[in-house]
Protein backbone atom coordinates (compact mmCIF):
# COMPACT_ATOMS: atom_id res chain seq x y z
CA UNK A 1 0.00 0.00 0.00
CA UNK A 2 1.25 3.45 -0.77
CA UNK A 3 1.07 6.27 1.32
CA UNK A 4 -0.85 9.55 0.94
CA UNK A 5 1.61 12.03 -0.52
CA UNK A 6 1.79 14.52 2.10
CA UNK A 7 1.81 17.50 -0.94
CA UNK A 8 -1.43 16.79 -1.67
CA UNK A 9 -2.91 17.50 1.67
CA UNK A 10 -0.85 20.47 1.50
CA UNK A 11 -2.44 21.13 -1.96
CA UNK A 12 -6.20 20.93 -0.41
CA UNK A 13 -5.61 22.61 2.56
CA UNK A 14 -3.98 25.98 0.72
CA UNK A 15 -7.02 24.97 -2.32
CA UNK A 16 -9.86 25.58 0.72
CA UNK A 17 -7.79 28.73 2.25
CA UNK A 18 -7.93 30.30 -1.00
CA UNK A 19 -11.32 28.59 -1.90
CA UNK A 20 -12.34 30.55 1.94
CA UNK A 21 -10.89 34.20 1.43
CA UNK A 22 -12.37 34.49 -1.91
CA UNK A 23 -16.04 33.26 -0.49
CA UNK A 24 -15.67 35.86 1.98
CA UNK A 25 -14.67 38.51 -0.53
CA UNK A 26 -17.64 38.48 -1.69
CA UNK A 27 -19.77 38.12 1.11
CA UNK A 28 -18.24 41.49 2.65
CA UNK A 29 -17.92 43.68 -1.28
CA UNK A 30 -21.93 42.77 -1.53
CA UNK A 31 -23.34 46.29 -0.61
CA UNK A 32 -26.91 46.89 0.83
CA UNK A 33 -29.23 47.00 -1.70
CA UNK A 34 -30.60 50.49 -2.39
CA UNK A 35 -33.82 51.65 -1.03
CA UNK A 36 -36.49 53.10 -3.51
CA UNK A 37 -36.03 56.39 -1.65
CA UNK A 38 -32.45 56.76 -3.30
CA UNK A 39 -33.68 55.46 -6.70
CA UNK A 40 -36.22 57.86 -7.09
CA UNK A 41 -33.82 60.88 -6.69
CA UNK A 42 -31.43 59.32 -9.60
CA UNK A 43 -34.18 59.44 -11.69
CA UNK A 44 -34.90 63.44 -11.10
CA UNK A 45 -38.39 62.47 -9.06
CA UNK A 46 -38.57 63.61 -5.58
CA UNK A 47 -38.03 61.01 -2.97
CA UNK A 48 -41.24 61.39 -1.31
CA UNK A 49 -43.68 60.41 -3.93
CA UNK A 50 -43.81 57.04 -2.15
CA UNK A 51 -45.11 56.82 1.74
CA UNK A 52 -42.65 55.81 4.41
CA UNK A 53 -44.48 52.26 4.18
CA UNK A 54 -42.60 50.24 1.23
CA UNK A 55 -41.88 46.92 2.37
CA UNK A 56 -40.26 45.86 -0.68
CA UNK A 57 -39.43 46.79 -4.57
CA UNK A 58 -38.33 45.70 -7.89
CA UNK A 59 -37.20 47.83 -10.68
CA UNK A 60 -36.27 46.16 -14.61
CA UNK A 61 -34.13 47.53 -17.22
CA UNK A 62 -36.31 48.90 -18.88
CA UNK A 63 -37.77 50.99 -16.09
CA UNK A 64 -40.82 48.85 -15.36
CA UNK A 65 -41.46 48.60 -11.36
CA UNK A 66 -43.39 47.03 -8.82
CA UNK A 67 -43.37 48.55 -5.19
CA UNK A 68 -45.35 46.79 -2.11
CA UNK A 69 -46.67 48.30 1.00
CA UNK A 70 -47.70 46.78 4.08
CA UNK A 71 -51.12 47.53 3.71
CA UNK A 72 -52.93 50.57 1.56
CA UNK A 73 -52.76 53.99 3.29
CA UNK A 74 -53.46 57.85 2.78
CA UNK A 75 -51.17 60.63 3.33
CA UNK A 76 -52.72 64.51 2.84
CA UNK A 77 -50.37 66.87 0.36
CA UNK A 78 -52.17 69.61 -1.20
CA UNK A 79 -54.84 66.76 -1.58
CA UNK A 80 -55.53 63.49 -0.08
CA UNK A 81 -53.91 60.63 -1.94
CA UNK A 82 -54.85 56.91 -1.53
CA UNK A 83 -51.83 54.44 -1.92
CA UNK A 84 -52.80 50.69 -2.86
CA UNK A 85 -50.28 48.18 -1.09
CA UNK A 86 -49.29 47.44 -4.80
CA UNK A 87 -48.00 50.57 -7.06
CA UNK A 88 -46.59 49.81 -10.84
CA UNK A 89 -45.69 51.61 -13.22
CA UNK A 90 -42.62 52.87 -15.87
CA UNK A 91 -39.89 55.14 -14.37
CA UNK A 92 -37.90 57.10 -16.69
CA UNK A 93 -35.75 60.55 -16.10
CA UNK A 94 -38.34 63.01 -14.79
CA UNK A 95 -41.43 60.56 -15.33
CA UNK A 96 -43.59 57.79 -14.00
CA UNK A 97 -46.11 56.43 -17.00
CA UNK A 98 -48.42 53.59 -16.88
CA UNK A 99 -49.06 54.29 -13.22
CA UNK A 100 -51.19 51.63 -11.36
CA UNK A 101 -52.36 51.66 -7.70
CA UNK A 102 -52.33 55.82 -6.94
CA UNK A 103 -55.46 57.87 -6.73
CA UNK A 104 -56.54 61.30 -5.41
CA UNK A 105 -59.71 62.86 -4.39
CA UNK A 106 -61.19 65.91 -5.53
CA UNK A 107 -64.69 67.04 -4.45
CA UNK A 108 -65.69 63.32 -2.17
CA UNK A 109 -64.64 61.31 -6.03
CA UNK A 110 -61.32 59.40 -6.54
CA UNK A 111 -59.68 59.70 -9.42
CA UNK A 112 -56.59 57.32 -10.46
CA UNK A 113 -52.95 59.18 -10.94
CA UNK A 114 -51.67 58.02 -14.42
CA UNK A 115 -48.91 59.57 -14.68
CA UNK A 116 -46.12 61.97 -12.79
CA UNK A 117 -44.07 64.13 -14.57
CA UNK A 118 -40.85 66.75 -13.04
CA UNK A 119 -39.73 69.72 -15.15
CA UNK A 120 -36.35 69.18 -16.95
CA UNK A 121 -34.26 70.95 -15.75
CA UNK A 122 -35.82 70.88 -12.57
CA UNK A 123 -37.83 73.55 -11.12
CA UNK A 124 -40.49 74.32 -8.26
CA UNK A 125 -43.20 71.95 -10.09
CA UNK A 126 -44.50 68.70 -10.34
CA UNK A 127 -47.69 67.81 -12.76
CA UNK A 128 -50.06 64.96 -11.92
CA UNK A 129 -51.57 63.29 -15.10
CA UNK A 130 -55.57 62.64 -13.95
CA UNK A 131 -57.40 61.12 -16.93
CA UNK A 132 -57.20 64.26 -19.62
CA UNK A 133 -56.40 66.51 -16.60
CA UNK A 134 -52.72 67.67 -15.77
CA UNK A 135 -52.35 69.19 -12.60
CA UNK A 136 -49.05 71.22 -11.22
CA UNK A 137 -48.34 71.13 -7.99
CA UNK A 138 -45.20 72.50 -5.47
CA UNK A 139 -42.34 69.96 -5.76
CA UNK A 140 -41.51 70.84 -2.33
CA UNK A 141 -44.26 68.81 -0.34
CA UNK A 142 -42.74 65.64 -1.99
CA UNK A 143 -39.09 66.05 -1.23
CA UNK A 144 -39.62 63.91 2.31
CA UNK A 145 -40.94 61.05 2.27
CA UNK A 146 -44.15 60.96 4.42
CA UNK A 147 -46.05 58.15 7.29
CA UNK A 148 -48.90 56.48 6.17
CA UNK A 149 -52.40 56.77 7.82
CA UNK A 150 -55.56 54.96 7.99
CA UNK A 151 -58.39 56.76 6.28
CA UNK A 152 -60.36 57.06 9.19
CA UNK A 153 -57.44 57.74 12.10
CA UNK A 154 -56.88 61.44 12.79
CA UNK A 155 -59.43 64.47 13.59
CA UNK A 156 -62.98 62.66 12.85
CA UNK A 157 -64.19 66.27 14.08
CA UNK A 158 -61.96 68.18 11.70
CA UNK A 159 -63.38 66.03 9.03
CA UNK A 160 -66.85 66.65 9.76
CA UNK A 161 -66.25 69.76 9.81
CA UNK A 162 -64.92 70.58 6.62
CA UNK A 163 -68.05 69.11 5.55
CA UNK A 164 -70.21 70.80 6.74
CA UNK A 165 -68.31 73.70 6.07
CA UNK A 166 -69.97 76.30 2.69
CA UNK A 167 -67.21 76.07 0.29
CA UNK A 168 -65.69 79.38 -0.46
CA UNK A 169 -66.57 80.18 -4.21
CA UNK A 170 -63.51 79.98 -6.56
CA UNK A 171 -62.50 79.09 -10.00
CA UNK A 172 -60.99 75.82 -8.74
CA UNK A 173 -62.45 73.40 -11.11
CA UNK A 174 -61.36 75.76 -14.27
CA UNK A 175 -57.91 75.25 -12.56
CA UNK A 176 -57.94 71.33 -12.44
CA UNK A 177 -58.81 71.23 -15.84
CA UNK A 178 -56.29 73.68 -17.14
CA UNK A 179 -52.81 73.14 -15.53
């Protein structure tokens, strides 16, 4: 019987050191993945278009997306906007298209969000595609990113009150249609 030539051991053992430090290369160079807050930004959109809620995301090459919340919520900007826990869409520089899973109400209706458009270059303004209305609003109430709320949670007074409340007359509805 012949013996186990002792280079061989040698051999494996320096093989699985080498095998080892490269392994753990790789486990320590794999960076966090980035959050859809920081994507959002490299695409010219402000980062708070999205409530502080997303559980998870997934972006292709071709800019199609799917982001998931834990559960649907509301957050008030200039007007209250209802967030489905699923929202797709196309993201391109200084656009969402195809949007799926936004909507916003205007006098007690909801209409869906279709599309989101930034000025390029930037400015002050951000336009909300609503059916055939485009509607511009101050970029600066989406530059945080914002909590989610129930629907009903919050002032049910204040809400019944601006009910009840006359509206003030104004040319509002000539100005949803037009910008």
């Amino acid at each position: 019987m012949a013996s186990a030539n002792p280079n061989n051991h040698l051999r494996l053992s320096l093989l699985s050191v080498l095998l080892f430090l490269s392994l753990s290369e790789l486990s320590f160079s794999v960076r966090d993945p980035v959050s859809v807050y920081e994507i959002l930004p490299k695409y010219g959109l402000p980062s708070g278009l999205l409530p502080d809620s997303v559980t998870n995301y997934s972006l292709s090459d071709d800019g199609r997306f799917i982001v998931l919340l834990e559960k649907p919520c509301y957050i008030q900007f200039d007007y209250l906007v209802y967030y489905d826990k699923q929202i797709s869409g196309k993201l391109n520089y200084g656009s969402i298209t195809d949007l799926k899973g936004i909507e916003v109400q205007r006098f007690f209706l909801w209409f869906s969000v279709d599309e989101i458009k930034v000025d390029l270059p930037p400015s002050d303004s951000i336009y909300f595609q609503v059916g055939i209305i485009n509607k511009k609003l101050d970029v600066d109430q989406f530059k945080t990113v914002h909590s989610c709320r129930n629907k009903v949670s919050g002032s049910c007074g204040g809400f019944w009150n601006r009910i009840m409340e006359l509206p003030t007359p104004t040319d509002d509805i000539q100005m949803l249609i037009t910008e």
